[in-house]
Protein backbone atom coordinates (compact mmCIF):
# COMPACT_ATOMS: atom_id res chain seq x y z
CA UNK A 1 -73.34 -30.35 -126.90
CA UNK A 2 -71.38 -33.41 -128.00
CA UNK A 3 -72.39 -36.83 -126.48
CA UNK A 4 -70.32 -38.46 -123.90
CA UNK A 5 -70.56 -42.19 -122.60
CA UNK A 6 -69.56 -43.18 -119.14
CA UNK A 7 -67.55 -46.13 -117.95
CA UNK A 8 -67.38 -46.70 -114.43
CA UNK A 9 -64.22 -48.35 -112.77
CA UNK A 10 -65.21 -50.44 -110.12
CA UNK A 11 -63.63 -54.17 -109.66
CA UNK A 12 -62.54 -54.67 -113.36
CA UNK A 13 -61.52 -52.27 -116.42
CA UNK A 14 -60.47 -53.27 -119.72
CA UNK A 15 -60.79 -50.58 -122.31
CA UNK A 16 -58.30 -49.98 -125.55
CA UNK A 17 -56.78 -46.80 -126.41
CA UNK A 18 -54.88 -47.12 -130.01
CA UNK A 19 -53.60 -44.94 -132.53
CA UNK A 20 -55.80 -45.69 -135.44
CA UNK A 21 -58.92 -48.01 -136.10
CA UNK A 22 -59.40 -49.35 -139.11
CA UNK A 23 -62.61 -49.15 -140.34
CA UNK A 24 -63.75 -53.22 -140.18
CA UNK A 25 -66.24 -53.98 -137.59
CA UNK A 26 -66.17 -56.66 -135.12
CA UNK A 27 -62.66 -57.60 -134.89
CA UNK A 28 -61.03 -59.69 -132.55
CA UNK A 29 -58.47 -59.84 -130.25
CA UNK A 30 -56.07 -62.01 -128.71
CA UNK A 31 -54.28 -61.22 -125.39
CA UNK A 32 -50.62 -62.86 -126.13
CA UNK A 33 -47.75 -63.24 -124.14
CA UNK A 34 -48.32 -65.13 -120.69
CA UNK A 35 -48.78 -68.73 -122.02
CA UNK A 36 -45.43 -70.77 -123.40
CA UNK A 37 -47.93 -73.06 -125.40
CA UNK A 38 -49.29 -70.38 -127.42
CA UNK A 39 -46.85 -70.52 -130.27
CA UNK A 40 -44.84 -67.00 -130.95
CA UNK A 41 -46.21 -63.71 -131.94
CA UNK A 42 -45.77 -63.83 -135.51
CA UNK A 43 -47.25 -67.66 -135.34
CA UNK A 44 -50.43 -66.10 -133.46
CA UNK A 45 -50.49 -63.41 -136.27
CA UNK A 46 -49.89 -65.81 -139.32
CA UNK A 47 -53.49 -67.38 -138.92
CA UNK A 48 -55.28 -64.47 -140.08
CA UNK A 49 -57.67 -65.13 -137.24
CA UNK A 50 -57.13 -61.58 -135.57
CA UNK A 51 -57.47 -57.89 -136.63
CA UNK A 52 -55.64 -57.38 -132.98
CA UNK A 53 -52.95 -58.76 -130.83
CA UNK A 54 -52.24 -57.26 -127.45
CA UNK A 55 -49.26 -57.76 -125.43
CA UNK A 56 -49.64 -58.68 -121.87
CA UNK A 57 -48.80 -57.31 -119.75
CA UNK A 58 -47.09 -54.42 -118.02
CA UNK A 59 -47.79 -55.70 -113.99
CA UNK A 60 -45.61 -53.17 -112.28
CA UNK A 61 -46.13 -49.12 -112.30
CA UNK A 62 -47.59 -46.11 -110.53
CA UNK A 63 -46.57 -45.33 -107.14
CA UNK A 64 -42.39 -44.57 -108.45
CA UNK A 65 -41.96 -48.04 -109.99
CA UNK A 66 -40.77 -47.91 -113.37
CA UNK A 67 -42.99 -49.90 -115.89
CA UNK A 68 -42.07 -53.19 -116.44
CA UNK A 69 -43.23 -55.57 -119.31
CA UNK A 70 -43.97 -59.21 -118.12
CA UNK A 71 -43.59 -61.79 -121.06
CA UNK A 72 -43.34 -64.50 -118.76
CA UNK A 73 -44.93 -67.24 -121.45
CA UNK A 74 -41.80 -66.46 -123.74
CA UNK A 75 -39.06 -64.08 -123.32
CA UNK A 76 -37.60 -61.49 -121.14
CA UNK A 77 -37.11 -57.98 -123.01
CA UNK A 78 -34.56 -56.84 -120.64
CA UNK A 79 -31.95 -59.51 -121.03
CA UNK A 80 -31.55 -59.18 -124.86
CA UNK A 81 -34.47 -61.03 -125.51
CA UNK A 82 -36.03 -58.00 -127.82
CA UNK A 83 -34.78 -58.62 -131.25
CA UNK A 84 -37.03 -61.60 -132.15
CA UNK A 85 -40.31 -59.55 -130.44
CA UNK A 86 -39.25 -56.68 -132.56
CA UNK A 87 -39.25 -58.50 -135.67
CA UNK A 88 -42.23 -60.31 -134.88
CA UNK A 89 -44.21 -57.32 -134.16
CA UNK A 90 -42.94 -55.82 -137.08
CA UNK A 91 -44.17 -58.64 -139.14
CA UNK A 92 -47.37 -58.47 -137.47
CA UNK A 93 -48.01 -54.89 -138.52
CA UNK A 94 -47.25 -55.15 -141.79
CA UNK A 95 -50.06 -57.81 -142.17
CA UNK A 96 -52.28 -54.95 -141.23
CA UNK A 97 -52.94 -56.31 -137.60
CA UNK A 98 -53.12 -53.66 -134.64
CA UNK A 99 -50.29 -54.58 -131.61
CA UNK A 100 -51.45 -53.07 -128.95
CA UNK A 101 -49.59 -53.38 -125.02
CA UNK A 102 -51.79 -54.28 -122.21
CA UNK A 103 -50.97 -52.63 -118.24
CA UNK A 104 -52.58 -53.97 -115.25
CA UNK A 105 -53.68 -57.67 -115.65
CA UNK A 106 -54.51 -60.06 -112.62
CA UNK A 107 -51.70 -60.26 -110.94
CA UNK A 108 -48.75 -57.41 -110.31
CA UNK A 109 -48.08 -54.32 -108.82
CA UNK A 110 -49.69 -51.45 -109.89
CA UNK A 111 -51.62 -48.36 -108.62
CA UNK A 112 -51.53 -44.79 -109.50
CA UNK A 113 -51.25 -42.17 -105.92
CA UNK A 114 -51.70 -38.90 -107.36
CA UNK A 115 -52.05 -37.46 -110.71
CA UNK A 116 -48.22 -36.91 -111.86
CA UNK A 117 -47.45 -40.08 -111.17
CA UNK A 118 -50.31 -41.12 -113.79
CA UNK A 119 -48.62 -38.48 -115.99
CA UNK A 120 -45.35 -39.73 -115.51
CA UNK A 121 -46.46 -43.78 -115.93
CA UNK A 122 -48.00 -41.94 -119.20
CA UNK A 123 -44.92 -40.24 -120.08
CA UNK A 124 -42.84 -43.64 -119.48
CA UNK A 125 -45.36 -45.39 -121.84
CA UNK A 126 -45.48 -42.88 -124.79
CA UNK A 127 -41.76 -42.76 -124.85
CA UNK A 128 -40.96 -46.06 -124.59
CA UNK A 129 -43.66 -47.90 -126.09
CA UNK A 130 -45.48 -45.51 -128.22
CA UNK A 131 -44.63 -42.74 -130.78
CA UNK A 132 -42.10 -40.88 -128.23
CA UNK A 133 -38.50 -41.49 -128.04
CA UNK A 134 -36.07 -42.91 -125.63
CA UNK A 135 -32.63 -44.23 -125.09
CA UNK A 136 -34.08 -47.70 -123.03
CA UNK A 137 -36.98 -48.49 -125.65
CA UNK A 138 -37.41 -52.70 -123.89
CA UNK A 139 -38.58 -53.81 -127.34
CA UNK A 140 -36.27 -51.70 -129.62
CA UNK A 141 -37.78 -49.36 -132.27
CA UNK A 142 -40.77 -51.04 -132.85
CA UNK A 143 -43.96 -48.20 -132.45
CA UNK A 144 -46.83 -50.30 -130.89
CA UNK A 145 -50.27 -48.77 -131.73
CA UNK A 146 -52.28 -48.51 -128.52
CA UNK A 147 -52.27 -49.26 -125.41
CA UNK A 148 -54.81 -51.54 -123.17
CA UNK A 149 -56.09 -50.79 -120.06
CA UNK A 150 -56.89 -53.92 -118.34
CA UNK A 151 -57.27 -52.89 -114.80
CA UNK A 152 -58.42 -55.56 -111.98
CA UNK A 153 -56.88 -54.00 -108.85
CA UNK A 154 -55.36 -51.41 -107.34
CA UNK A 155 -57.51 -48.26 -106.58
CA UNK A 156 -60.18 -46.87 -108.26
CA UNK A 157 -58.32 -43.37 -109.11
CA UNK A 158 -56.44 -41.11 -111.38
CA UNK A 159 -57.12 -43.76 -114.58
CA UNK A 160 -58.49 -40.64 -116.08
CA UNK A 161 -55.30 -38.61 -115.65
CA UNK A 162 -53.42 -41.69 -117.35
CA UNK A 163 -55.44 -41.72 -119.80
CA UNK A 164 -55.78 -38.23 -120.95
CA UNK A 165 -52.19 -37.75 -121.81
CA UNK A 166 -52.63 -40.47 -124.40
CA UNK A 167 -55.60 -38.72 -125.98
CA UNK A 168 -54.15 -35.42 -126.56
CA UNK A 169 -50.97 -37.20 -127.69
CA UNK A 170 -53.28 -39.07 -130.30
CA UNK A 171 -55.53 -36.42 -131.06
CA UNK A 172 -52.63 -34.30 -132.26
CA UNK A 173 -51.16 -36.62 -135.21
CA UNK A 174 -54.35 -39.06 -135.87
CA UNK A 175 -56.71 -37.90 -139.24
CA UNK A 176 -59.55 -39.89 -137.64
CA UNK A 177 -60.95 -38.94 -134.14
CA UNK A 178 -59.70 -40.77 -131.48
CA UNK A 179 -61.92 -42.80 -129.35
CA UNK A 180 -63.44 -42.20 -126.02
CA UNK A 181 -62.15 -43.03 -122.48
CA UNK A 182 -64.33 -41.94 -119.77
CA UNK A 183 -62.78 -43.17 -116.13
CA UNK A 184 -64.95 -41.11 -113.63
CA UNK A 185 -63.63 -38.27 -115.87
CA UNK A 186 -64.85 -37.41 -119.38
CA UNK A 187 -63.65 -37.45 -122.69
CA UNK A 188 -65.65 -36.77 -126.28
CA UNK A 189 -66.81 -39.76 -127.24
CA UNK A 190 -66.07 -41.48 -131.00
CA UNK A 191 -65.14 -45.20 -130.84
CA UNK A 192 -65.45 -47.41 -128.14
CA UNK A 193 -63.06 -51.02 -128.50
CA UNK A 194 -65.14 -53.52 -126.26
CA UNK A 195 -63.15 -56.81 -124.90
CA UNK A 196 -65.32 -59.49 -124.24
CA UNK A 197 -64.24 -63.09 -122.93
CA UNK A 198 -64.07 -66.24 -125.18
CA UNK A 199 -65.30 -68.46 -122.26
CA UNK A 200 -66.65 -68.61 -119.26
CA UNK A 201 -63.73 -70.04 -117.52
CA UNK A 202 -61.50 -67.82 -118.29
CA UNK A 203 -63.65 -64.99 -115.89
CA UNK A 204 -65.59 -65.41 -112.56
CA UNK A 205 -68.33 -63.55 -114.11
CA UNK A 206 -69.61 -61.67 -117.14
CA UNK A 207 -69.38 -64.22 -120.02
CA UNK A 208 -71.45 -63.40 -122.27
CA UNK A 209 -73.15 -66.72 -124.53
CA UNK A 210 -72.08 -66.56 -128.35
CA UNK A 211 -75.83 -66.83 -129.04
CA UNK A 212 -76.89 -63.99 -126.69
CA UNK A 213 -74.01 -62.16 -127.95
CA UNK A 214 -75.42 -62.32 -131.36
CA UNK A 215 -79.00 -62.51 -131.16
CA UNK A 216 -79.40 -59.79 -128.26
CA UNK A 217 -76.73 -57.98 -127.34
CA UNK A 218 -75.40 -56.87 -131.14
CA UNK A 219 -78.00 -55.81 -132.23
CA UNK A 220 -78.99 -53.25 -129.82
CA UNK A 221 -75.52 -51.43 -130.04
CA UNK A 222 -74.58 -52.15 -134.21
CA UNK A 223 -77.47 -48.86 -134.39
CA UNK A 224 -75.06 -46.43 -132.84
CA UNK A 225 -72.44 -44.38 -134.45
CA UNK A 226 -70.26 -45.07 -131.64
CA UNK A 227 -70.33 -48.44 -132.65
CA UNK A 228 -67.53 -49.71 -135.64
């Protein structure tokens, strides 16, 4: 039987589900879009600091709301404020770097109540952000390549059922396995993306010293062929 690797929601979830990995280890990310001082996207993706940039955040969803992206830091996508995002992002990509949309974040309204409306939040997402198509599209025809689960509240339920749509979805068109997500449900595990903090005050707990990181923690997982 195929392994499978558990990750248990309970207070905080942050887990990455993308089209296509490359095949570099130990890249990092950068969660853009909430601070004005951060310079723009294609600024961020210019200093060939990141393999990954993900967009945060989508706040609202589940529960009948239609998903809303919150860009608060430097545009609004709904009032024509799209075209210079799309070109950005499309710069980004063809630099090789992975954009990537994050839901959830720390503040917002969002909570799934039964498993359609995960499928339809899914649905909403594929179509408008992903490889799907649809008429409303909030940052034009740009195709982002994953989506980020960054969950700190709302209820501990149905993240499975969003999730699942997304893997089959993938599964279908990708040439290289795509990776695990395992929210009190399970999935066949592959790759696992792992989003750690850069300091300690940016999280009430968790951080995780750059030394300890390196000396301790690496080590013990660089072994597994999950890891990569």
């Amino acid at each position: 039987m195929a392994p499978k690797l558990g990750i248990s929601l309970a207070f905080f979830l942050s887990i990455t589900l993308a089209l296509q990995f490359g095949a570099e280890a130990d890249g990092i990310a950068i969660y853009w879009g909430q601070n004005k001082n951060e310079g723009t996207l294609e600024e961020t993706c210019a200093t060939g600091n990141y393999e990954y940039v993900i967009l945060a955040f989508i706040p609202t969803f589940g529960n009948g709301q239609t998903p809303m992206i919150n860009l608060a830091g430097h545009c609004d996508p709904y009032m024509n404020g799209r075209t210079g995002l799309s070109s950005d992002i499309k710069s980004c990509q063809a630099k090789g770097l992975k954009v990537i949309l994050s839901i959830g974040g720390g503040a917002g309204s969002y909570y799934l109540t039964f498993k359609e409306d995960a499928r339809e939040v899914a649905t909403y997402l594929w179509n408008n952000f992903l490889g799907g198509t649809s008429s409303l599209r909030p940052l034009g025809d740009v195709v982002l390549d994953g989506i980020d689960f960054d969950i700190e509240g709302g209820t501990p339920i149905h993240w499975d059922d969003l999730a699942r749509p997304f893997q089959q979805r993938l599964g279908a068109i990708l040439q290289q396995p795509t990776m695990l997500i395992l929210v009190g449900g399970s999935f066949l595990a592959t790759k696992i993306f792992l989003g750690l903090p850069a300091a300690s005050a940016t999280v009430g707990s968790g951080f995780i010293p750059v030394g300890d990181l390196t000396s301790k923690v690496l080590p013990s997982i660089k072994g597994s062929s999950k890891y990569g």
